[in-house]
PDB file of N, CA and C in Angstrom:
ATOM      1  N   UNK A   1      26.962  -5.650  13.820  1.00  0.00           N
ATOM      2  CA  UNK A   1      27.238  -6.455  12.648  1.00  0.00           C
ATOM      3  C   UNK A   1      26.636  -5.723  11.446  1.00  0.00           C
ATOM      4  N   UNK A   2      27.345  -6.015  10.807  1.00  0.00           N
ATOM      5  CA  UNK A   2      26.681  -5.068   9.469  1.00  0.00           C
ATOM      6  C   UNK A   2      26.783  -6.078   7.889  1.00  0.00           C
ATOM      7  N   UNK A   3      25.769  -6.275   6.967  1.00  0.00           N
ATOM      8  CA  UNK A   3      25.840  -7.017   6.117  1.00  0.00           C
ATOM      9  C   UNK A   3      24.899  -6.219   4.805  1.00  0.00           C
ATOM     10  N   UNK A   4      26.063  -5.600   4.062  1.00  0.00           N
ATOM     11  CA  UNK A   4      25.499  -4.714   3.189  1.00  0.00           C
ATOM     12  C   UNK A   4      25.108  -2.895   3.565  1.00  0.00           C
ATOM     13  N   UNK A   5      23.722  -3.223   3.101  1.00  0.00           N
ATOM     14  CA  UNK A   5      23.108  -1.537   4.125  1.00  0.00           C
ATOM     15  C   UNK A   5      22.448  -2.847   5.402  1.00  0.00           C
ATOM     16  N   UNK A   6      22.642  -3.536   5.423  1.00  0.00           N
ATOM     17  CA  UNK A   6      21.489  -4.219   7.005  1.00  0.00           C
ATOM     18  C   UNK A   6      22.424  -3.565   8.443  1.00  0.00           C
ATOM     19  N   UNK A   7      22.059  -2.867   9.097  1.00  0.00           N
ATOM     20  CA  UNK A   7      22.873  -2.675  10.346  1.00  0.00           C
ATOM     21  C   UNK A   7      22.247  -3.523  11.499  1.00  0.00           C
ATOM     22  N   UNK A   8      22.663  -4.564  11.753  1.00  0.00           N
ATOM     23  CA  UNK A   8      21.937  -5.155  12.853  1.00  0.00           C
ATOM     24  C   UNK A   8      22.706  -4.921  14.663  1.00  0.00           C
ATOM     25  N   UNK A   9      21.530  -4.465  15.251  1.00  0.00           N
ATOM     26  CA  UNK A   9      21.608  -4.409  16.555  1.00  0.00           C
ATOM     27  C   UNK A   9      21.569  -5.655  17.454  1.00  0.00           C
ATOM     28  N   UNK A  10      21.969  -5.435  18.969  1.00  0.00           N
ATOM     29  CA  UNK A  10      21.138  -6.253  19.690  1.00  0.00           C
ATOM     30  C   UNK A  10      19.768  -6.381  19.761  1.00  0.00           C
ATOM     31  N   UNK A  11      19.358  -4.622  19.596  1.00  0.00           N
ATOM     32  CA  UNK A  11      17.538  -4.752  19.600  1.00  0.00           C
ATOM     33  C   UNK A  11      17.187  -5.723  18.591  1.00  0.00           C
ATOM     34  N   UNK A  12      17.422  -5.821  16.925  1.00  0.00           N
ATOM     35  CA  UNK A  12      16.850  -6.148  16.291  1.00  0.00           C
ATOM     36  C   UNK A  12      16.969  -7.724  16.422  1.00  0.00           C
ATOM     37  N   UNK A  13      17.929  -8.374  16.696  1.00  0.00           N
ATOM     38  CA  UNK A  13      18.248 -10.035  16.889  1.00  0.00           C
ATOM     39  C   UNK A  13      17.171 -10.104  18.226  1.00  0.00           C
ATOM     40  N   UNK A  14      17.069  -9.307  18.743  1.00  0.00           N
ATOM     41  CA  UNK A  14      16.441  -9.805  20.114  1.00  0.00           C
ATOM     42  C   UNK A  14      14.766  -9.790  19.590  1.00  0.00           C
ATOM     43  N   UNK A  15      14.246  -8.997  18.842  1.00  0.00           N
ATOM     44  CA  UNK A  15      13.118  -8.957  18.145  1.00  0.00           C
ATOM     45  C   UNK A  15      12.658 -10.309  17.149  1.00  0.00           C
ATOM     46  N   UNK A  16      13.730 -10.387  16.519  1.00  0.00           N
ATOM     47  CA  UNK A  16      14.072 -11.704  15.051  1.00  0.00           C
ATOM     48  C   UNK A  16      13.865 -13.248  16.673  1.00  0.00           C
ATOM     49  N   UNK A  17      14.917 -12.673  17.300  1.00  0.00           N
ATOM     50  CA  UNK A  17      14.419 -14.122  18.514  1.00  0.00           C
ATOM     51  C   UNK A  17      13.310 -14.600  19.014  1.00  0.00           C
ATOM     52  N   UNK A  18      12.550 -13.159  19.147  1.00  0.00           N
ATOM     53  CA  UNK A  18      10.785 -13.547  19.530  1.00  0.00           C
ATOM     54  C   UNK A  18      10.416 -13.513  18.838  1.00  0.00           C
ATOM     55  N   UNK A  19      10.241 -13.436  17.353  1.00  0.00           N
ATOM     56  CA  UNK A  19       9.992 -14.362  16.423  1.00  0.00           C
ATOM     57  C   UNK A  19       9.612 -15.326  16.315  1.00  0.00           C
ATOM     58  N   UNK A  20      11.099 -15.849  16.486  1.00  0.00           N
ATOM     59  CA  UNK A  20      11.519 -17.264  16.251  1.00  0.00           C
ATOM     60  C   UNK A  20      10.908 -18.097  17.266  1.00  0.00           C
ATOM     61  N   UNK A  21      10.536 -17.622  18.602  1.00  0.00           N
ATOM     62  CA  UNK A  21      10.183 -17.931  19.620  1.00  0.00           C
ATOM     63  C   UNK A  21       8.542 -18.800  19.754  1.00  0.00           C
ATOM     64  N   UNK A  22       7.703 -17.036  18.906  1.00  0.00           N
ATOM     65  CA  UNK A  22       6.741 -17.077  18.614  1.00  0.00           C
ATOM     66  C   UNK A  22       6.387 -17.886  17.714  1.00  0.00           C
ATOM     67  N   UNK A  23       7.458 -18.050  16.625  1.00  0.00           N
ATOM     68  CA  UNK A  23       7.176 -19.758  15.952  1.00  0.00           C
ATOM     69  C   UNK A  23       6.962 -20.963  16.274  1.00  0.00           C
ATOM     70  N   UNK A  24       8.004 -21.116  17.202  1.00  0.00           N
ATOM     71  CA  UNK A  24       7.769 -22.471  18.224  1.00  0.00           C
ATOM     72  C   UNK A  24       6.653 -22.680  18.763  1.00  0.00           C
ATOM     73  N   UNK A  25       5.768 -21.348  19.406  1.00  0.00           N
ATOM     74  CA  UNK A  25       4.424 -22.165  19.913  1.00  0.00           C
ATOM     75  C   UNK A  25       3.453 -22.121  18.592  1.00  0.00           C
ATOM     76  N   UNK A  26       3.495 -20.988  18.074  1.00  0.00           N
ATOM     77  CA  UNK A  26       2.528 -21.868  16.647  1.00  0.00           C
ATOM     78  C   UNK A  26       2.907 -23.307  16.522  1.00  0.00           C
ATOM     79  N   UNK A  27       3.759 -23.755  16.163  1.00  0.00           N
ATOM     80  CA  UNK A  27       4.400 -24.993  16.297  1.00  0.00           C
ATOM     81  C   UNK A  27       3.529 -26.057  17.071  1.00  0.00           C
ATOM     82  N   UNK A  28       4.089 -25.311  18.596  1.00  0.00           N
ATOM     83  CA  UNK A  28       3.766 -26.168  19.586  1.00  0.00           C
ATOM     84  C   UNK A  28       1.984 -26.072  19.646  1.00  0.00           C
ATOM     85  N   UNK A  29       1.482 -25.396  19.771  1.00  0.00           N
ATOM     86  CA  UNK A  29      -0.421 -24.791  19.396  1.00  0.00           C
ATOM     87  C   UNK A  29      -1.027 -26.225  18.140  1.00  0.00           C
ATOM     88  N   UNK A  30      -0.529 -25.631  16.998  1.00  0.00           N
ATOM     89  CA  UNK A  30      -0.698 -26.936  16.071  1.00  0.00           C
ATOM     90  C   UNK A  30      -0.849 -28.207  16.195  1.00  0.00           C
ATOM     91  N   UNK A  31       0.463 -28.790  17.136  1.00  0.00           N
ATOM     92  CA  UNK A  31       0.174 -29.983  17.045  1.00  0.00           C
ATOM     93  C   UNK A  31      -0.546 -30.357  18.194  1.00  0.00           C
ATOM     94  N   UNK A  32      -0.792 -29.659  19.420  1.00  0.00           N
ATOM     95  CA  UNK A  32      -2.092 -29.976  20.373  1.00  0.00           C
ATOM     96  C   UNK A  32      -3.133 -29.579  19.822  1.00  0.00           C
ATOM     97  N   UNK A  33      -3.847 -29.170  18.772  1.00  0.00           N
ATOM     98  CA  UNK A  33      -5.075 -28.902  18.427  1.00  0.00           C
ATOM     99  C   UNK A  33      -5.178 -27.819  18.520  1.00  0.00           C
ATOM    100  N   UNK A  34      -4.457 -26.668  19.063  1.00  0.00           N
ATOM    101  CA  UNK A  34      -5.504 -25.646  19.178  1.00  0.00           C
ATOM    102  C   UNK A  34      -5.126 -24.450  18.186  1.00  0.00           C
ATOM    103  N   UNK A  35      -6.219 -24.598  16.962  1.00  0.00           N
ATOM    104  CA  UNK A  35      -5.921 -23.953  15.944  1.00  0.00           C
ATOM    105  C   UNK A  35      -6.173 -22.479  15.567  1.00  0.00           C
ATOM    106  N   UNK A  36      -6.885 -22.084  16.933  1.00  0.00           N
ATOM    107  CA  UNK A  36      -7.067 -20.170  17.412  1.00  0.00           C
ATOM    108  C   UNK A  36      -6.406 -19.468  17.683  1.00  0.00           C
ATOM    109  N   UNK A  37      -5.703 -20.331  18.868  1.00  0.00           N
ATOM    110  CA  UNK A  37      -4.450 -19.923  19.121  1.00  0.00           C
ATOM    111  C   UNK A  37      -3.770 -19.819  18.547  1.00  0.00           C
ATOM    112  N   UNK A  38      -3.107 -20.598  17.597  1.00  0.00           N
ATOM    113  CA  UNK A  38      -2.037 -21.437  16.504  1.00  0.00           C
ATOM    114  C   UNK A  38      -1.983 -19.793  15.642  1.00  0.00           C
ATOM    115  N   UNK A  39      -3.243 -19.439  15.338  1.00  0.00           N
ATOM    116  CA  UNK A  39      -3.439 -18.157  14.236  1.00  0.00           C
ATOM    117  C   UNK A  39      -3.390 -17.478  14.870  1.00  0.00           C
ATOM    118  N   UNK A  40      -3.569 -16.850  16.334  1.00  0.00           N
ATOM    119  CA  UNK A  40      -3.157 -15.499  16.755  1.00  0.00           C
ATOM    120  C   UNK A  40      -1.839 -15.294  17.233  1.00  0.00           C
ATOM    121  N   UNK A  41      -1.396 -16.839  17.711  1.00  0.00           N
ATOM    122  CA  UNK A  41       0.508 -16.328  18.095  1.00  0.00           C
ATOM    123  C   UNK A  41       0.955 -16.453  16.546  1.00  0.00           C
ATOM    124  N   UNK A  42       0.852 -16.799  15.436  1.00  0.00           N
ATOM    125  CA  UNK A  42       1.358 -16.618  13.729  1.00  0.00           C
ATOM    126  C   UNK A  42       0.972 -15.079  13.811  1.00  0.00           C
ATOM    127  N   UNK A  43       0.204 -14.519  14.256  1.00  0.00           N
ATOM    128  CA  UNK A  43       0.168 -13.060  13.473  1.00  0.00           C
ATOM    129  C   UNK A  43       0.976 -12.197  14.743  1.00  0.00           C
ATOM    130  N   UNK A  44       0.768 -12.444  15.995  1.00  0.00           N
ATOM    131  CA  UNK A  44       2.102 -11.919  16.301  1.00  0.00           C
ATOM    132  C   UNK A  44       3.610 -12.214  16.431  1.00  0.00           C
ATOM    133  N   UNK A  45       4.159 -13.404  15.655  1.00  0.00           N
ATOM    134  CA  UNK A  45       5.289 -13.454  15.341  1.00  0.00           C
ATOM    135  C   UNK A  45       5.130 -12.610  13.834  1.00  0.00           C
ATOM    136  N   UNK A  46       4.370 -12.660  13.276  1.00  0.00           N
ATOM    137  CA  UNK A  46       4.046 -11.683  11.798  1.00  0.00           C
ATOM    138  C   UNK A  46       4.944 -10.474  12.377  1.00  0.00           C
ATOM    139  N   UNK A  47       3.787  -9.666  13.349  1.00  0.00           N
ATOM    140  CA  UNK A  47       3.938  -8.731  13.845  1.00  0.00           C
ATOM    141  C   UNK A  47       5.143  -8.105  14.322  1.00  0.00           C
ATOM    142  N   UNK A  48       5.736  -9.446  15.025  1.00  0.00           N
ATOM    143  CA  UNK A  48       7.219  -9.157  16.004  1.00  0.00           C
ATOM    144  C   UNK A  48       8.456  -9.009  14.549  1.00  0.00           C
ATOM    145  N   UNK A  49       8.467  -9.922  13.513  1.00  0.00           N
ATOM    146  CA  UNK A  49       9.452  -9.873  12.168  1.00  0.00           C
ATOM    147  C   UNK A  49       9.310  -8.604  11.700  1.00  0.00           C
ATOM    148  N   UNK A  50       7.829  -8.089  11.159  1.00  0.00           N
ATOM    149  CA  UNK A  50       7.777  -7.013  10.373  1.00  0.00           C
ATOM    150  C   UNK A  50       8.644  -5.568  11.214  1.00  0.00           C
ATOM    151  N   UNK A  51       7.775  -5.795  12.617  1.00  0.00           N
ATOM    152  CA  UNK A  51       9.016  -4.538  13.125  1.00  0.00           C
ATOM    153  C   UNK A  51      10.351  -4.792  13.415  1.00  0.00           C
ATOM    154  N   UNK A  52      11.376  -6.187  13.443  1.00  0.00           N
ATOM    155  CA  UNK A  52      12.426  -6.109  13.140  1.00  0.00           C
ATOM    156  C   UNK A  52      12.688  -6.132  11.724  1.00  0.00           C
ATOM    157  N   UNK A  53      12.649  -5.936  10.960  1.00  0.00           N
ATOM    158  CA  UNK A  53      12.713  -5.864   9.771  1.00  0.00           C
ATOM    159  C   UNK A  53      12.378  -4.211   9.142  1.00  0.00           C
ATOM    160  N   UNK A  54      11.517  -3.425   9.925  1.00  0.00           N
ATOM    161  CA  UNK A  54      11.121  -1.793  10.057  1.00  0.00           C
ATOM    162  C   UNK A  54      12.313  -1.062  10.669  1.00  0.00           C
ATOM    163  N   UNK A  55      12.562  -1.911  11.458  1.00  0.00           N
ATOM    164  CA  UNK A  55      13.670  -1.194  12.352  1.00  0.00           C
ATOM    165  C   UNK A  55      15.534  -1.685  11.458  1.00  0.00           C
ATOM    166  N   UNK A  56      15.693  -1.948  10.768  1.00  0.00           N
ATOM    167  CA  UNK A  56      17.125  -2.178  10.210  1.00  0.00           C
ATOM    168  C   UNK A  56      16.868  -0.991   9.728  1.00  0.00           C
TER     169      UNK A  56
END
């Protein structure tokens, strides 16, 4: 798929998915209390976006 200069792969949607993934348990972390966790799966969904987003 291509939108502009963005060339998107399967790799990169599959990256953007664990993401999205990795959002859900921040999500899910939050509302059980556990707010350590909550901040270390947020910085690796950080982590997982920035390199799909490196990689287009």
């Amino acid at each position: 798929m291509e939108i502009g200069d963005l060339h998107f792969t399967y790799g990169n949607v599959a990256v953007f998915a664990v993401a999205l993934f990795l959002l859900a348990g921040v999500y899910s972390f939050v509302k059980q209390g556990l707010k350590i966790a909550a901040l270390i799966v947020l910085v690796l969904a950080a982590l997982a976006f920035t390199g799909g987003v490196m990689w287009l």
